[in-house]
N, C-alpha and C. Protein backbone atom coordinates (compact mmCIF):
# COMPACT_ATOMS: atom_id res chain seq x y z
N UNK A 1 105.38 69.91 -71.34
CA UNK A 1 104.04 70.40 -71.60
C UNK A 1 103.23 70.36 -70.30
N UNK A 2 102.12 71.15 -69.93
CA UNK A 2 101.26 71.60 -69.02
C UNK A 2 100.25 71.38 -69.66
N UNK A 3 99.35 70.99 -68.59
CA UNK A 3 98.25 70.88 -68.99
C UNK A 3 96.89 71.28 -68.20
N UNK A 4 95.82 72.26 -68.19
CA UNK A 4 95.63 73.14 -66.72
C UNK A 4 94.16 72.98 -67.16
N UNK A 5 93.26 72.37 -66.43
CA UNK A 5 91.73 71.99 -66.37
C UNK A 5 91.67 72.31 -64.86
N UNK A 6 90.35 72.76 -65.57
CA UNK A 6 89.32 73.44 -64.63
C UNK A 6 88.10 73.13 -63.85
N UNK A 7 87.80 72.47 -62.64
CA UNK A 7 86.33 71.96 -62.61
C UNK A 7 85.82 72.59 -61.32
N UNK A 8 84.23 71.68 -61.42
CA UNK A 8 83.45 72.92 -60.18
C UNK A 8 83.18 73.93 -60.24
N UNK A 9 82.42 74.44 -59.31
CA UNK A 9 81.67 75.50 -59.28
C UNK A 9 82.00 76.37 -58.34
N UNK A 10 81.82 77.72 -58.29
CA UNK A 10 82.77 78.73 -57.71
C UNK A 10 83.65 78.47 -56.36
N UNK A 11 82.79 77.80 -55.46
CA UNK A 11 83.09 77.86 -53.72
C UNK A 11 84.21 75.97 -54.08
N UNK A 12 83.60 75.47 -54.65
CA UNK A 12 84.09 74.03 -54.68
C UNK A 12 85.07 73.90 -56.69
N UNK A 13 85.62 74.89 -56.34
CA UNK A 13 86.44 74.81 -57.99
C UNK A 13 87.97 74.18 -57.50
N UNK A 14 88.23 73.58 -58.53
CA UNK A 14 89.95 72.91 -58.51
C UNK A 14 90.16 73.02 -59.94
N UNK A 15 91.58 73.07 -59.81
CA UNK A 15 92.56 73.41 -60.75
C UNK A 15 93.25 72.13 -61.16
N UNK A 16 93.09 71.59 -61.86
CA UNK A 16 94.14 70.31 -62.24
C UNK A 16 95.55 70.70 -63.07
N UNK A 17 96.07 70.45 -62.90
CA UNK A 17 98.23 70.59 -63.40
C UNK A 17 98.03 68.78 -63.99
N UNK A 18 98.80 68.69 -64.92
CA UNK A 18 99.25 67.40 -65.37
C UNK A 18 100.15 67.57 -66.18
N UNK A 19 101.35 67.08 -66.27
CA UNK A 19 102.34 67.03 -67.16
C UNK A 19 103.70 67.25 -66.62
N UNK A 20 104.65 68.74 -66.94
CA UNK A 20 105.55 69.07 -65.86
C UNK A 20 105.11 70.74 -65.75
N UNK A 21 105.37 70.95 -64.55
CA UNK A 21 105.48 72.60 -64.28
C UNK A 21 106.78 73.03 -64.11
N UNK A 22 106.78 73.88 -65.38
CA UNK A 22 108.49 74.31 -66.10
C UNK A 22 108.10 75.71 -66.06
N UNK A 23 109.19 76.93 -65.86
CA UNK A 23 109.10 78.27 -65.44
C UNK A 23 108.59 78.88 -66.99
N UNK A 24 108.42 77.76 -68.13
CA UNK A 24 107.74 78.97 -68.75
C UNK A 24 106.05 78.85 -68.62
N UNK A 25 105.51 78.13 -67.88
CA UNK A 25 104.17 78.37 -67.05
C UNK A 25 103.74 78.92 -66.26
N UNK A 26 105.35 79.31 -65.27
CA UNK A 26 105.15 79.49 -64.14
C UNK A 26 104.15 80.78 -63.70
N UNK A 27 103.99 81.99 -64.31
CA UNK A 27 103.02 83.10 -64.76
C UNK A 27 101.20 82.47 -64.90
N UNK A 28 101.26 81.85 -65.76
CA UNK A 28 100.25 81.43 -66.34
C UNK A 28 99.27 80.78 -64.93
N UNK A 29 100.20 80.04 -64.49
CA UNK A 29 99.81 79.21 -63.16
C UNK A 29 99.66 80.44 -62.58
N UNK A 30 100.37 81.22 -61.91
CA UNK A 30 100.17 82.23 -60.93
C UNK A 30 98.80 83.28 -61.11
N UNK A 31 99.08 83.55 -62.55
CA UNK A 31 97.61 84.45 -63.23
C UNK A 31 96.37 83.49 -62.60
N UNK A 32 96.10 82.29 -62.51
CA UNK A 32 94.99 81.72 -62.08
C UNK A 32 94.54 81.90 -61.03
N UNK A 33 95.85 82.07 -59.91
CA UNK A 33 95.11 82.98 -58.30
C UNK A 33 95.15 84.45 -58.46
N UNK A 34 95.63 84.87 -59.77
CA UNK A 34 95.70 86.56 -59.44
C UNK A 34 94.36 87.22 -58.69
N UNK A 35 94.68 87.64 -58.14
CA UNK A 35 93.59 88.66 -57.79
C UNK A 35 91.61 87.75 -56.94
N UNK A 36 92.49 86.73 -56.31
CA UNK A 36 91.30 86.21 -55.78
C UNK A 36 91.45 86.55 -54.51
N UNK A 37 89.90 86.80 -53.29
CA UNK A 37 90.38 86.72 -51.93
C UNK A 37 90.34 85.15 -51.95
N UNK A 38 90.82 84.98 -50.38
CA UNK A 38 91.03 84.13 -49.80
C UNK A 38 89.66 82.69 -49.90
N UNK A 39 88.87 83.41 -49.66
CA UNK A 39 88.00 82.60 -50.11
C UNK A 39 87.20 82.50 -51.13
N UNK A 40 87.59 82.95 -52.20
CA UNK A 40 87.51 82.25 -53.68
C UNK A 40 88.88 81.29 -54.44
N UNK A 41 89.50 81.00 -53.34
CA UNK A 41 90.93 80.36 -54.50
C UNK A 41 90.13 78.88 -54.12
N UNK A 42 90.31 78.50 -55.38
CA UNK A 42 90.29 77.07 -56.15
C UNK A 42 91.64 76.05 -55.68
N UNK A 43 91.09 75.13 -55.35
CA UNK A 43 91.82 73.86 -54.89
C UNK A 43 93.05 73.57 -56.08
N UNK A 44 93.99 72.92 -55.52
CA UNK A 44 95.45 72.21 -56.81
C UNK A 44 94.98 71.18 -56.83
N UNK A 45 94.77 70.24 -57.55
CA UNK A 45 94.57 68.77 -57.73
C UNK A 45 96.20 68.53 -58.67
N UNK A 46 97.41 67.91 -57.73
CA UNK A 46 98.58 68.12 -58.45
C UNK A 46 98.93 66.25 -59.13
N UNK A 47 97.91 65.44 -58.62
CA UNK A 47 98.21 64.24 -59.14
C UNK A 47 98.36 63.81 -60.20
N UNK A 48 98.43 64.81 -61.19
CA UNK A 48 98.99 64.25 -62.37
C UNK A 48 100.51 65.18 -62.81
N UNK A 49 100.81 65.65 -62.03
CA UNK A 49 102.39 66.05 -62.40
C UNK A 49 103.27 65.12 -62.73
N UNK A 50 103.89 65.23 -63.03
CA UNK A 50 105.26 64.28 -63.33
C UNK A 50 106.43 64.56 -63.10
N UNK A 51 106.59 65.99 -63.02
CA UNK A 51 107.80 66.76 -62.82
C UNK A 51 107.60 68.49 -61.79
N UNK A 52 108.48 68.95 -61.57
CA UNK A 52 108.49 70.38 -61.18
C UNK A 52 109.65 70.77 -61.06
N UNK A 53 110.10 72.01 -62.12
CA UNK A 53 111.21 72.25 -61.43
C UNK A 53 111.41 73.49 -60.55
N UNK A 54 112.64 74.05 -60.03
CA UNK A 54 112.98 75.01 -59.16
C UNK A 54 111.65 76.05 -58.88
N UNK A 55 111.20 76.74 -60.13
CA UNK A 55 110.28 77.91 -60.47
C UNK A 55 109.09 77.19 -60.24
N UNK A 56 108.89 76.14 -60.62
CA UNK A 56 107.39 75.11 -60.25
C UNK A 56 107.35 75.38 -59.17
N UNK A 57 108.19 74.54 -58.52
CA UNK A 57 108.39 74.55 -56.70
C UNK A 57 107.76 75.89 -56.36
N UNK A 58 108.54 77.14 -56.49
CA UNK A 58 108.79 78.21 -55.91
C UNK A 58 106.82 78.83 -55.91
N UNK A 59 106.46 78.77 -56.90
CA UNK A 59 105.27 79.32 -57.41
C UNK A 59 104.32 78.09 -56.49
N UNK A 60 104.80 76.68 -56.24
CA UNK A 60 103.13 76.02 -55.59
C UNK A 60 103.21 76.40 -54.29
N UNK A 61 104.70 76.74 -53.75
CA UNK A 61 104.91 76.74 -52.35
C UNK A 61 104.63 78.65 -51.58
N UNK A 62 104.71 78.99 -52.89
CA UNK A 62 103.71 80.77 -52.72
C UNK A 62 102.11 80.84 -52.45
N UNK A 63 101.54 79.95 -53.27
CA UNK A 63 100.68 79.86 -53.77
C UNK A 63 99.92 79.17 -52.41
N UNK A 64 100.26 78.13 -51.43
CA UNK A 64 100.20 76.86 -50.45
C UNK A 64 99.93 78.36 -49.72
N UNK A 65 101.20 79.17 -49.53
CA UNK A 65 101.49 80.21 -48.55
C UNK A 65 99.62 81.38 -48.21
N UNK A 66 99.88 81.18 -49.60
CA UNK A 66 98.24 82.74 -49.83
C UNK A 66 96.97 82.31 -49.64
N UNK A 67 97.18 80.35 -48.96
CA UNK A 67 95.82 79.86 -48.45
C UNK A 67 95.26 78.76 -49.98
N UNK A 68 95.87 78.21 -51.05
CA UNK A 68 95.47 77.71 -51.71
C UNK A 68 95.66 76.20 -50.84
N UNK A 69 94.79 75.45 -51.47
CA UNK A 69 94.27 74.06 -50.81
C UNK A 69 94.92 73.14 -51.95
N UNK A 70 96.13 72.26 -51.32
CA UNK A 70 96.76 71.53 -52.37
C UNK A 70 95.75 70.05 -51.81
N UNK A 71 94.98 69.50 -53.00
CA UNK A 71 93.94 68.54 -53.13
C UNK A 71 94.17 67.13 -52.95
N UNK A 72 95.71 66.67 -53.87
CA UNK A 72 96.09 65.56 -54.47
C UNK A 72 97.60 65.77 -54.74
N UNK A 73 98.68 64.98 -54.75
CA UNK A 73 99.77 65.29 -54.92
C UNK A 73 100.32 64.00 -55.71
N UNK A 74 101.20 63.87 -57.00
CA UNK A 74 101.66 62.66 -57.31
C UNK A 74 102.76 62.46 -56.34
N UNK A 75 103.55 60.69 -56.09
CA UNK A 75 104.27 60.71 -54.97
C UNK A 75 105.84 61.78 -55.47
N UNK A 76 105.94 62.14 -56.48
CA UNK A 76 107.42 63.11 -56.87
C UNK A 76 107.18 64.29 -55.59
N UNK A 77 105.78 65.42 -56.56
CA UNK A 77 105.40 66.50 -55.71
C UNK A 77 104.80 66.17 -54.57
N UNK A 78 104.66 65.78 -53.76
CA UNK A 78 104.55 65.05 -52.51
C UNK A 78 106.08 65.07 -51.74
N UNK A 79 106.52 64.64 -52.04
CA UNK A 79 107.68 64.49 -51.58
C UNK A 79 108.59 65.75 -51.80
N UNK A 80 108.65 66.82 -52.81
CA UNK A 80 109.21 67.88 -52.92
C UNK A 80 108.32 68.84 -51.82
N UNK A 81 107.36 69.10 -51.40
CA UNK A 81 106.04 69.71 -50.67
C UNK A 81 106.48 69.19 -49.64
N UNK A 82 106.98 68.02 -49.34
CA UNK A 82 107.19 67.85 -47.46
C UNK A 82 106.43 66.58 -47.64
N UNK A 83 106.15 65.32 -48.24
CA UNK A 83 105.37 64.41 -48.26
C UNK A 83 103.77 64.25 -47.54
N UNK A 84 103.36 65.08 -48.56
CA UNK A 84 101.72 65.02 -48.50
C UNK A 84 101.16 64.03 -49.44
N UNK A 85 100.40 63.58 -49.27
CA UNK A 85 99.64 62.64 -49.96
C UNK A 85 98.10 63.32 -50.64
């Protein structure tokens, strides 16, 4: 299960993930940057993950790529990301 909250206000918005990010989210997650410029994408706050698999990965590390601001990382996704904290 996923779980995808929303906070803040346009310039200062984050995205919270908690649970696991499994490829049948993986869309759902992506629809949330569809179609933003660069400077409207909303921060990842990923510290409450627990899991990610292959398609998780693939989609935060696209997503890192198009200028999204990863916030918070639990130590799993941290360590899959290249150990960010």
């Amino acid at each position: 299960m996923l779980r995808i909250t929303e906070s803040g206000c346009d310039e200062m918005r984050v995205v919270r993930l908690e649970g696991k990010l499994l490829e049948p989210w993986v869309e759902e997650v992506r629809g949330l940057f569809a179609g933003l410029d660069a400077g409207a994408l909303p921060a990842l706050d990923l510290s409450g993950l627990s899991f990610v698999d292959r398609p998780g990965l693939e989609v935060l590390q696209r997503l890192e790529r198009q200028g999204v601001r990863i916030k918070a990382c639990s130590p799993f996704v941290a360590e899959l990301l290249g150990d960010r904290g």
